[in-house]
Protein backbone atom coordinates (compact mmCIF):
# COMPACT_ATOMS: atom_id res chain seq x y z
CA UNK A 1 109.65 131.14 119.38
CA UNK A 2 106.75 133.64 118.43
CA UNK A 3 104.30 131.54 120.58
CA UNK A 4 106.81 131.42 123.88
CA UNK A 5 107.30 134.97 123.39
CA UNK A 6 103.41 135.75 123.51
CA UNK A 7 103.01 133.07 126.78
CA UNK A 8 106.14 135.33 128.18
CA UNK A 9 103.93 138.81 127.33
CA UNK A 10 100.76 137.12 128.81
CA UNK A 11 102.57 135.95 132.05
CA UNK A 12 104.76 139.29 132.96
CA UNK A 13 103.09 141.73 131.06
CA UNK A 14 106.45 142.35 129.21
CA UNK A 15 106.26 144.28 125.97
CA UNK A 16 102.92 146.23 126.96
CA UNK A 17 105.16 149.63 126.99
CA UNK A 18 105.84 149.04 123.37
CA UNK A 19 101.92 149.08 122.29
CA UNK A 20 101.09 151.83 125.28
CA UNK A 21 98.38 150.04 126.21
CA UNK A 22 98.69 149.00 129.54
CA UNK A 23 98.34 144.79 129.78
CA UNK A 24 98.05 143.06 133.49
CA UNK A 25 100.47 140.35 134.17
CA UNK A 26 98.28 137.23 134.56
CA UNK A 27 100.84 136.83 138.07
CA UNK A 28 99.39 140.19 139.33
CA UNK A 29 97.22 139.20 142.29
CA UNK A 30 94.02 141.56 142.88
CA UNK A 31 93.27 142.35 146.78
CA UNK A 32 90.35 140.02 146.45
CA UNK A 33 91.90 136.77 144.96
CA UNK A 34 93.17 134.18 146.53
CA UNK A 35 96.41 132.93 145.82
CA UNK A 36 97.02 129.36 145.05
CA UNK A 37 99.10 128.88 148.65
CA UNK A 38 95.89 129.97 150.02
CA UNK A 39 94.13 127.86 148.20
CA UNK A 40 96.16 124.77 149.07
CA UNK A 41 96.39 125.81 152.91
CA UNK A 42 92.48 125.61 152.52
CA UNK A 43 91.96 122.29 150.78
CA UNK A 44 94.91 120.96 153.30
CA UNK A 45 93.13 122.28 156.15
CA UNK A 46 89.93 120.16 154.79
CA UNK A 47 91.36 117.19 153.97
CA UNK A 48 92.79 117.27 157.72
CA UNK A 49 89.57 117.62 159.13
CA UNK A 50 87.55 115.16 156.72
CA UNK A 51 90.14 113.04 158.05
CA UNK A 52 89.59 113.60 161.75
CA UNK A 53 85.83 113.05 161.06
CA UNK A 54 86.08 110.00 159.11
CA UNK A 55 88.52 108.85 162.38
CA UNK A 56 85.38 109.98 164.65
CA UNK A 57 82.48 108.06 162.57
CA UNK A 58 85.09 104.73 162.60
CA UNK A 59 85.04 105.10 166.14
CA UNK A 60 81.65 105.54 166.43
CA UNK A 61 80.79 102.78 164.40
CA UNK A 62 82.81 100.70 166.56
CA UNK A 63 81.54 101.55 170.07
CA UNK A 64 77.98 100.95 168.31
CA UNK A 65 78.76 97.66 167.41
CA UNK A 66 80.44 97.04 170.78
CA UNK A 67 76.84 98.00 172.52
CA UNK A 68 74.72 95.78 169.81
CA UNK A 69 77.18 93.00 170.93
CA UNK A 70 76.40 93.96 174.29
CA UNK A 71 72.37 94.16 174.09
CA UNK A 72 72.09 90.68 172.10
CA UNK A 73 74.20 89.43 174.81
CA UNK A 74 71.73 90.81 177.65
CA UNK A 75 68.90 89.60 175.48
CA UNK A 76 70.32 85.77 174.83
CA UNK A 77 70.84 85.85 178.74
CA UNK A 78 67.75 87.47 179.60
CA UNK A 79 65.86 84.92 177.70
CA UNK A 80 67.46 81.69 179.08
CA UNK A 81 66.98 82.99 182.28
CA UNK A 82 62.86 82.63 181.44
CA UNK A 83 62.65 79.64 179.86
CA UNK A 84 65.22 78.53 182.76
CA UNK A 85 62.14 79.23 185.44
């Protein structure tokens, strides 16, 4: 019990009036940290977009195969047309 009591101290800062020593809670936020809601909003809001651009490059990759398709096409056709005359 000694050790959950200590975690409990550490945590809440319980049991820092008996010492008078004042002890920060490890839950006390400062006005420059980020909380770990932030944090998870932020790596959310990545993911989401790595998404999106992984969606874009697919696409991309796509319509550029598509056009290489296209071009050998032209090429095969342009090239019996020549040996055609």
């Amino acid at each position: 019990m000694a050790g959950f009591s200590a975690l409990q101290k550490k945590l809440f800062g319980k049991g820092a009036s008996e010492k008078k020593e004042k002890v920060k809670a490890l839950t006390e936020v400062k006005n420059n940290t980020r909380t770990l809601a932030m944090v998870l909003r932020s790596e959310r809001e990545l993911l989401s977009i790595n998404k999106e651009q992984e969606q874009q490059v697919s696409q991309l990759k796509q319509m550029l195969e598509d056009k290489n398709k296209e071009v050998k096409k032209i090429l095969c056709f342009s090239s019996r047309s020549r040996f055609d005359q």
